[in-house]
Structures are given as structure tokens and as C-alpha cells.
Protein backbone atom coordinates (compact mmCIF):
# COMPACT_ATOMS: atom_id res chain seq x y z
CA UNK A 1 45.24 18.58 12.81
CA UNK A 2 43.03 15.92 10.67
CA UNK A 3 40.84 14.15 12.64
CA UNK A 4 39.70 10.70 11.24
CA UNK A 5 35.85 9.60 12.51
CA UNK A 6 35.84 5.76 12.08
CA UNK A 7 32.75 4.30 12.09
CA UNK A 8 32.66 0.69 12.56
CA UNK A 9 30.10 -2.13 10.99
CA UNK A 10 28.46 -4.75 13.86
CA UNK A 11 26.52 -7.78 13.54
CA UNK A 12 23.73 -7.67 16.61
CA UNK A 13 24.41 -11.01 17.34
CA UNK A 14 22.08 -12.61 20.95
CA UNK A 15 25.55 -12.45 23.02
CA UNK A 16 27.14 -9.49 22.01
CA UNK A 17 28.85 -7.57 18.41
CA UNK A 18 31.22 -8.93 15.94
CA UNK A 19 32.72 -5.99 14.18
CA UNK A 20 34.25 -6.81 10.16
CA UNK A 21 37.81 -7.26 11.91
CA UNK A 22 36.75 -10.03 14.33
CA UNK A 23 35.00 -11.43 11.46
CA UNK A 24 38.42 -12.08 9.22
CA UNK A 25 39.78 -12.91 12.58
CA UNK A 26 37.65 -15.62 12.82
CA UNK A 27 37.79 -16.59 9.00
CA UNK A 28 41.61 -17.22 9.67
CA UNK A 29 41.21 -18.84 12.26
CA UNK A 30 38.72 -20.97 10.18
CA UNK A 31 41.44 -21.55 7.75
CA UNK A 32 39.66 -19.31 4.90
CA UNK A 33 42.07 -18.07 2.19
CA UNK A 34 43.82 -15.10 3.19
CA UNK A 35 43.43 -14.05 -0.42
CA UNK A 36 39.58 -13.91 -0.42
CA UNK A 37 39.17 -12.85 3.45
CA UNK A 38 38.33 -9.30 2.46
CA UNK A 39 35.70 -6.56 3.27
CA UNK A 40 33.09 -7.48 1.17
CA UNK A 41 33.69 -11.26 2.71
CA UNK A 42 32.79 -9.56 5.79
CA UNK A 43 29.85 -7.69 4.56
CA UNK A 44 28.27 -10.71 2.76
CA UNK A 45 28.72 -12.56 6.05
CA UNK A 46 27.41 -9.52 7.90
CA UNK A 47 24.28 -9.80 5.20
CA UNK A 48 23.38 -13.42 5.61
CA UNK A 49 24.00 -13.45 9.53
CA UNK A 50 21.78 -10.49 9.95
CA UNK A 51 18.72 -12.29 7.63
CA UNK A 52 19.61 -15.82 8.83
CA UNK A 53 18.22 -18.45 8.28
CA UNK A 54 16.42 -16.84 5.31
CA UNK A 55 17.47 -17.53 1.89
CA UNK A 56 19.42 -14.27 0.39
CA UNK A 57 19.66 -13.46 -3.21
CA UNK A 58 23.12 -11.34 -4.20
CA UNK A 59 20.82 -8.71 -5.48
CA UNK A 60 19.04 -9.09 -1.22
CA UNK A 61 23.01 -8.86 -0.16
CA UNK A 62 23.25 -5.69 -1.98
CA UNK A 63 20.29 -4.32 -1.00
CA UNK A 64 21.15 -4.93 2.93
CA UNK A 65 24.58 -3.50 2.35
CA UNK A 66 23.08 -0.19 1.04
CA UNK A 67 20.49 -0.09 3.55
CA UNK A 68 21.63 -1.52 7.05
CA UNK A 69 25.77 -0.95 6.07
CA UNK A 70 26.24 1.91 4.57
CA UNK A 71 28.28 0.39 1.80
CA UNK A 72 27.36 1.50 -1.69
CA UNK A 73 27.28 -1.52 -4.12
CA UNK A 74 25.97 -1.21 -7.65
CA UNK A 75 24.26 -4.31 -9.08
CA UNK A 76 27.87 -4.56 -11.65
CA UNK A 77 29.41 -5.95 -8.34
CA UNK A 78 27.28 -9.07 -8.45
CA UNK A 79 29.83 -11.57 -10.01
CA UNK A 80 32.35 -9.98 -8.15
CA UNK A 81 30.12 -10.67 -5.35
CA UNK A 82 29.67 -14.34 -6.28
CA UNK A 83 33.01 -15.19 -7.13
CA UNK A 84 35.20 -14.09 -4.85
CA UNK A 85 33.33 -13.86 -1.42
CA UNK A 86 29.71 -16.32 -1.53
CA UNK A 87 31.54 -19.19 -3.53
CA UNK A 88 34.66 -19.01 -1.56
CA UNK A 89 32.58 -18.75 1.56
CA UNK A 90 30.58 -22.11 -0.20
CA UNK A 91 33.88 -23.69 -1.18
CA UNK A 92 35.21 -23.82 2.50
CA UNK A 93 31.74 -25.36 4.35
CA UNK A 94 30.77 -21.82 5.98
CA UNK A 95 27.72 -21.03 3.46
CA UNK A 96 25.59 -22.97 1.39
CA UNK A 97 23.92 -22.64 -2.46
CA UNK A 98 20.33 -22.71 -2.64
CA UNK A 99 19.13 -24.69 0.55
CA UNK A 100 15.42 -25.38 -0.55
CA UNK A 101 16.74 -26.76 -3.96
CA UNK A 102 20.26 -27.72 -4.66
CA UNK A 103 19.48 -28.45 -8.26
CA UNK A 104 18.71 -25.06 -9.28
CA UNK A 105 20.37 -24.00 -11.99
CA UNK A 106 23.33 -21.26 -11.42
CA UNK A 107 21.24 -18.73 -14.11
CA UNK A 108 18.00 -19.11 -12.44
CA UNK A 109 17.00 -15.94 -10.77
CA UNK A 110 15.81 -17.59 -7.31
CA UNK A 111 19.69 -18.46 -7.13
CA UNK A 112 20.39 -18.25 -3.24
CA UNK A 113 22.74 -18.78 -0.47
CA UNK A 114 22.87 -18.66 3.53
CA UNK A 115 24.98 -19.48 6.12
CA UNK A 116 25.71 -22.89 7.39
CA UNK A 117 23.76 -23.15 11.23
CA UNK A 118 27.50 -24.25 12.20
CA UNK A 119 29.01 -21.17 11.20
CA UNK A 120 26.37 -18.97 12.25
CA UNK A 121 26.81 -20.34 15.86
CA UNK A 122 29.83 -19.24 15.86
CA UNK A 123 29.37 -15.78 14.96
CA UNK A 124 26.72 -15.16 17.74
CA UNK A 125 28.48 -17.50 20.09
CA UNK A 126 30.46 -15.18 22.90
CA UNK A 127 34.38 -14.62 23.02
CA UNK A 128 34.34 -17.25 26.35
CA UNK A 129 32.81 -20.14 23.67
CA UNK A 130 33.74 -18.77 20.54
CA UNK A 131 37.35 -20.57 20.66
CA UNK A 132 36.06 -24.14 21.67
CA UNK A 133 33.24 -23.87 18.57
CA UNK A 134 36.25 -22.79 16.20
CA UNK A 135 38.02 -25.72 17.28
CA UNK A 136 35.60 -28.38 17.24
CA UNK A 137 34.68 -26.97 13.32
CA UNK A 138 38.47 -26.87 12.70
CA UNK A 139 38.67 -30.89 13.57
CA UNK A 140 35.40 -31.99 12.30
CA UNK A 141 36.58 -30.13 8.67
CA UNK A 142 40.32 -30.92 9.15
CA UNK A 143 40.28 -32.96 5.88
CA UNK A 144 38.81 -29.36 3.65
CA UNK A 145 40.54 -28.97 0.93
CA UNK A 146 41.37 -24.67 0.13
CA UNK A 147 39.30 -24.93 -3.25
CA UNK A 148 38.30 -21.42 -3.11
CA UNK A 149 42.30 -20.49 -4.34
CA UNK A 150 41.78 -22.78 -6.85
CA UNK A 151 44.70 -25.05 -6.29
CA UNK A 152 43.89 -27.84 -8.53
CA UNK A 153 42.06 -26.83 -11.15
CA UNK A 154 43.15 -24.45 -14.43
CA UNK A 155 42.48 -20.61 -14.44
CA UNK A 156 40.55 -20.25 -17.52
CA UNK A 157 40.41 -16.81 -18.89
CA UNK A 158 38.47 -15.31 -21.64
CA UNK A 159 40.75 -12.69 -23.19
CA UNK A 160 38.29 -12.37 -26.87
CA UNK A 161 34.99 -13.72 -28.24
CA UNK A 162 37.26 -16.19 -29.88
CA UNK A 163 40.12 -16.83 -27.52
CA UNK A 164 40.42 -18.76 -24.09
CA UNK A 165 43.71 -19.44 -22.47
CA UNK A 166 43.93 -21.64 -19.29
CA UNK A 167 46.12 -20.77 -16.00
CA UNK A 168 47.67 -22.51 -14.16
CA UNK A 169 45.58 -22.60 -10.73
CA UNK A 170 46.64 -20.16 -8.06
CA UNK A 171 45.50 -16.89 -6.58
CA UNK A 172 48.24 -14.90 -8.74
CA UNK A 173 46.34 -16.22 -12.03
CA UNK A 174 43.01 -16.23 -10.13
CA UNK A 175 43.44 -11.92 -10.19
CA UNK A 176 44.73 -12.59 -13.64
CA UNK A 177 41.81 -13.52 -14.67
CA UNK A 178 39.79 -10.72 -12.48
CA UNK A 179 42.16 -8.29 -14.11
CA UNK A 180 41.49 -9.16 -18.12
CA UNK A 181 37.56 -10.00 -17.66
CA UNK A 182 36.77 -7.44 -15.23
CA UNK A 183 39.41 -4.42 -15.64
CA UNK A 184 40.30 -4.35 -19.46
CA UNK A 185 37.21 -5.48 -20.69
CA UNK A 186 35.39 -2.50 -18.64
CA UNK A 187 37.84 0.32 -18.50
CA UNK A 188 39.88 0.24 -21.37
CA UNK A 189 38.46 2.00 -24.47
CA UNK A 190 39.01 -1.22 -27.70
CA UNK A 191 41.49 -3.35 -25.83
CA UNK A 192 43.37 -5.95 -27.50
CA UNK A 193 45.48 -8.57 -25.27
CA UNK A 194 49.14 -8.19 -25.89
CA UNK A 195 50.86 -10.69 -23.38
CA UNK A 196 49.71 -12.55 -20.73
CA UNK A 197 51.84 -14.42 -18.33
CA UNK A 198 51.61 -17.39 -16.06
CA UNK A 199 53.05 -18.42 -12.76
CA UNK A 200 54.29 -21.48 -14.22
CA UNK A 201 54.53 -20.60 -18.04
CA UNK A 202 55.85 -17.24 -18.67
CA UNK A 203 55.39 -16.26 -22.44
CA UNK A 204 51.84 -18.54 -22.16
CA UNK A 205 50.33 -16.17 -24.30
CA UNK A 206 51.74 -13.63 -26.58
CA UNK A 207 50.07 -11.70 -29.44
CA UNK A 208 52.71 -12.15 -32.33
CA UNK A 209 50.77 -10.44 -34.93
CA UNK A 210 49.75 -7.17 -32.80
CA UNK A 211 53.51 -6.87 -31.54
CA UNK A 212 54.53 -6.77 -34.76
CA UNK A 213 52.28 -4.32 -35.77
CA UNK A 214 53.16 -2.18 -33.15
CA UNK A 215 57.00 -2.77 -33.06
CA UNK A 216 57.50 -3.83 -29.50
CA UNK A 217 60.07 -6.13 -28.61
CA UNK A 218 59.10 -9.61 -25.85
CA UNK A 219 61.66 -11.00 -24.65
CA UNK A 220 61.46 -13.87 -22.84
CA UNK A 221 64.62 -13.11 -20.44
CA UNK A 222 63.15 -9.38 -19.86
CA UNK A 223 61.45 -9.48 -16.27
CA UNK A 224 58.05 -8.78 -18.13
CA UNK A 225 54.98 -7.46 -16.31
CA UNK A 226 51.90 -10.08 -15.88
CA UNK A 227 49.64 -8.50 -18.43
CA UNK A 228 50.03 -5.94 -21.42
CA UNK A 229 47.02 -4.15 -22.93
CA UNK A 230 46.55 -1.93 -25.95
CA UNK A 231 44.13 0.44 -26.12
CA UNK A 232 43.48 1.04 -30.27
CA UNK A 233 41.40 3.68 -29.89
CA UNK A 234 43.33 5.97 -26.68
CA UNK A 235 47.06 4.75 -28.53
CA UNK A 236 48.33 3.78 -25.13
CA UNK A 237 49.62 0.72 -23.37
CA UNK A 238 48.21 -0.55 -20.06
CA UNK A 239 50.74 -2.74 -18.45
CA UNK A 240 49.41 -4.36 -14.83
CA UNK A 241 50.83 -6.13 -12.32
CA UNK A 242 48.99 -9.09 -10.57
CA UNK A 243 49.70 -8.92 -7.13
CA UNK A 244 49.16 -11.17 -4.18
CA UNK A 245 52.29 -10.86 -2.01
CA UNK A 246 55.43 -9.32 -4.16
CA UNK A 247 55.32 -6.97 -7.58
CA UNK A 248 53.58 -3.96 -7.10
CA UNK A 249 54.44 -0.91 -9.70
CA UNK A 250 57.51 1.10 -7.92
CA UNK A 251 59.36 3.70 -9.49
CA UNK A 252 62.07 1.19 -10.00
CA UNK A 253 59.65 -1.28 -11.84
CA UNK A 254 57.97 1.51 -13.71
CA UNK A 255 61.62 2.19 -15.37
CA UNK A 256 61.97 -1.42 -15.96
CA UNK A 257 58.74 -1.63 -17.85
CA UNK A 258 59.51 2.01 -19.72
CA UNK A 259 62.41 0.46 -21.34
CA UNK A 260 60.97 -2.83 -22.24
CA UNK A 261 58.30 -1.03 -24.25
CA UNK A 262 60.56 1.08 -25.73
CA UNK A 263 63.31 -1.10 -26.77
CA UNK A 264 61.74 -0.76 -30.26
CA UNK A 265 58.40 0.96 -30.54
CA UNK A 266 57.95 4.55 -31.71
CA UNK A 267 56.67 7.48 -29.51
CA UNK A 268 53.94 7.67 -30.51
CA UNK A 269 51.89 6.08 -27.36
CA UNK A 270 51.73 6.63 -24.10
CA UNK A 271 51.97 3.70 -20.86
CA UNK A 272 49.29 3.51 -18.14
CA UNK A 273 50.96 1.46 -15.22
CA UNK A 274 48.27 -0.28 -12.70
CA UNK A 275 49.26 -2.63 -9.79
CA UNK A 276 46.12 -5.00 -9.40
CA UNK A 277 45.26 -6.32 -5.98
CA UNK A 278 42.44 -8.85 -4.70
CA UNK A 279 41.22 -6.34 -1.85
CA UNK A 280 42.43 -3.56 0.15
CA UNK A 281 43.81 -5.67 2.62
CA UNK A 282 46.52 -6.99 0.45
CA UNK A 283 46.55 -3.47 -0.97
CA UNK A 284 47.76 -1.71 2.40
CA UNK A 285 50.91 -3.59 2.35
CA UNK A 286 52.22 -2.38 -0.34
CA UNK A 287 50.40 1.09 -0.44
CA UNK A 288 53.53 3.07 0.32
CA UNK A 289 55.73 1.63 -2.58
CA UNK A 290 53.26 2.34 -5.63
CA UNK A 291 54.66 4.64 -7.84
CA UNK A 292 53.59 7.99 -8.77
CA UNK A 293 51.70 8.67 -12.07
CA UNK A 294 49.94 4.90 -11.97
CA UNK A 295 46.97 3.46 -10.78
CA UNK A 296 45.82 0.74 -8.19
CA UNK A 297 42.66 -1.79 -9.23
CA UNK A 298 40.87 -3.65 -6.96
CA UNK A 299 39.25 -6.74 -7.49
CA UNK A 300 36.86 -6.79 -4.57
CA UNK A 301 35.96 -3.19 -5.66
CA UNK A 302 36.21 -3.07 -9.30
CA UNK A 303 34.30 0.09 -10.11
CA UNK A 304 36.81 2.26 -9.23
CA UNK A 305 40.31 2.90 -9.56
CA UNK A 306 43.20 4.31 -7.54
CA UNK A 307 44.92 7.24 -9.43
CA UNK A 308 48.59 8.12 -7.50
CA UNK A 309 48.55 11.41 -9.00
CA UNK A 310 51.98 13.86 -8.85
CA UNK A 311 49.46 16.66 -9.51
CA UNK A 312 47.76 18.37 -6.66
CA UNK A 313 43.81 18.39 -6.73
CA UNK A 314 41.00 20.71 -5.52
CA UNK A 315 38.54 19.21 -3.06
């Protein structure tokens, strides 16, 4: 019999505890992007509610969360940090940049945020008031437009020093662009971009010269995966799938991607298949249908990755 202890995370708030799931209860109730409503959301909120009204730096988040939360994050989480929880949270009237001077400059290292006193009564507010304050901020912001998904401006992503390629906007492309500055460019031993695709352009970028080189076959018709990788210096490809609601790495899709590869290339590589996800929330939908022998990457947690392993380990 395995018995799981399950400890849970609580704001002291003056009229009673918000636990991490009642927070991205009341995020969606807020309207906040289901795509950015994850746990480290949560523990940034958690952070600034805690320290309110003080001014918090990421590095002060971070430092709370290791102290007060028992959550672990190393300083490499920062933009992570920034980009897909504080300017999301920013982006949908529920935090604000830099309070005592909103001309700061985004490099400065005084660069703060803090929760909106709107928001913040909320979270302390009781469960008998809490529904009337959500409503009344629902109306008064009825006219907010989701910019935190980015749905009307371009995905720009930097795949080289030389080389920029813009998105179309969207959360897919959004962990597109997660995946090639934060995964390949940190895991993957000399990468070099082989294909990119995009929600609304599907060959939108395609490394002619390297497929050549290495005798693989794109076809435009072929259901191809969102990104291909080539590691020069391990010989292998890393194919990942972007995933915000269908397209995880089955066994099915793992055959389908085997034979495009191989439709012309020699043997002498091998494929690393990785399903990407924005946070483990989206993640535990699909967590049953990954396929064995790949890996899962997380955006919201991008130190680490997810190895579905055949193999049996030693603890």
C-alpha cells in the first residue's frame, strides 16, 4: 500500500486560507488564460500577497518561495518567472510593474512588481464576499483584452545569433518559442534548428541547407512535428511537440515521426521524442498517452525534464 502525504501551500490571509487550487479557481473565474494559470502563477501570487503592499523583486519571489513555500527555484527560472506568470498576471490588471516608478527601465535591477489593492482584496476577502468582489472586478474590466496569450501580436523567436522568425500569435507558438529559447538552447549539446512550424504557416521555417546535408526528406503533406532539432555534436534528432490541448508524443505519433525521418536519412543517428507543455496542469491531461522511451518538458519548470523510461530504475 503507497501512501501519498500531500502537503498543501496557504496564503494567511485576515479572514481565513486560500490554498494554490482556490487560487486558479479564482484566476478563472477572473478570466486569466487557462494557459498561464499554473503553479508557479499561484506561487508568485502566494509571494506578493504574503509581502503586500511591498514592492517584490523576482529574485525576493524566489527567495520567499524557497523559504516560506518550500518550492525550490534556482535564479535560471527568473525569465520564466517574468514571462509567463508576473507579466501575464500584469497583462490582465491583477499586478502591477514597478509602482514607485513606472519609467524604470525593464534591465534595471530595482525592477519590481506587486499586486493590484483590487486583487489583493479579493484574495483575503472570505468565500461569503469573495463572489460579489469577483463580479464587480469582472464588470468594471469587462472590456480586458487576453494579451497575456498574445492574440494580436507576432511570436518572435530567436532560433540563432543571426536568425529571427516571427509566429503567428497564439499560446501554441507562445511554447514554441519557450521550447527553442529555453529547451534547445539549454539542453541540447550544438543544436542547429531544422524545421519549425506555425499554426497558421506550416513549412514557416525550414533549414534547406542542413536537410540536405543530412538527407532527410520535409514534406509538406507529411503531418510533421512542430519543431526538429539536431544535435551536431550527440548525432541525434530531437523532434518536440508543442502542446496546449491536442498532439502529445503517443506510440502512434512516435511511428509517424520514425518514418518521416527515415524516409531518406542513413542510420546513423538516433531520435529523442519530447512532448512540450506550458505547466503541469495541461501536462496531466495527457500524462497517460505519452509514449514510452520520450521525454516531457515543461515550460513553467524548465530545469528539468520528464524521462518515460521502459527501463526499470533503482531508488
Amino acid at each position: 500500500m503507497i501512501v501519498i502525504w500531500y502537503r498543501p501551500i496557504w496564503i494567511d490571509a485576515l479572514s481565513g486560507k486560500v490554498s494554490i487550487r482556490e487560487i486558479q479557481k479564482i484566476l478563472d473565474q477572473l478570466g486569466f488564460p487557462q494557459a498561464f494559470n499554473t503553479e508557479q502563477t499561484a506561487i508568485c501570487v502566494i509571494s506578493l500577497f504574503d509581502n503586500h503592499p511591498k514592492l517584490l523583486r523576482i529574485h525576493d519571489i524566489i527567495v520567499h518561495a524557497r523559504k516560506y513555500l518550500g518550492k525550490n527555484y534556482a535564479e535560471n527560472t527568473r525569465e520564466s518567472i517574468r514571462k509567463l506568470s508576473l507579466k501575464r498576471l500584469v497583462n490582465h490588471g491583477l499586478a502591477i510593474f514597478n509602482k514607485d516608478d513606472p519609467s524604470r527601465s525593464i534591465n534595471s535591477g530595482k525592477w519590481n512588481q506587486c499586486l493590484t489593492d483590487e486583487f489583493y482584496t479579493i484574495l483575503k476577502s472570505s468565500q461569503k464576499d469573495r463572489p460579489s468582489l469577483i463580479k464587480s472586478w469582472t464588470k468594471l474590466h469587462k472590456n480586458l483584452k487576453e494579451n497575456s496569450i498574445d492574440t494580436t501580436h507576432k511570436v518572435s523567436i530567436k532560433i540563432s545569433d543571426n536568425k529571427h522568425l516571427d509566429l503567428s500569435p497564439g499560446p501554441h507558438n507562445t511554447l514554441e518559442r519557450h521550447i527553442i529559447e529555453n529547451l534547445v538552447h539549454s539542453k541540447i549539446k550544438q543544436p542547429e534548428v531544422v524545421y519549425v512550424g506555425d499554426t497558421k504557416k506550416k513549412m514557416l521555417y525550414v533549414n534547406e541547407d542542413l536537410v540536405a546535408k543530412l538527407g532527410i526528406i520535409l514534406d509538406k503533406h507529411d503531418k510533421l512535428p512542430d519543431v526538429i532539432v539536431w544535435s551536431k555534436s550527440d548525432k541525434k534528432f530531437f523532434v518536440i511537440e508543442s502542446v496546449t490541448s491536442v498532439g502529445p508524443v503517443e506510440e502512434s505519433r512516435k511511428s509517424e515521426i520514425n518514418n518521416i525521418i527515415n524516409k531518406k536519412a542513413s542510420k546513423n543517428y538516433s531520435i529523442v521524442y519530447i512532448t512540450a507543455f506550458l505547466d503541469r496542469r495541461t501536462f496531466a491531461k495527457f500524462s497517460s498517452k505519452i509514449a514510452s522511451d520520450s521525454f516531457v518538458w515543461i515550460a513553467a519548470e524548465p530545469d528539468g525534464l520528464i524521462h518515460f523510461s521502459k527501463k526499470g530504475i533503482d531508488l
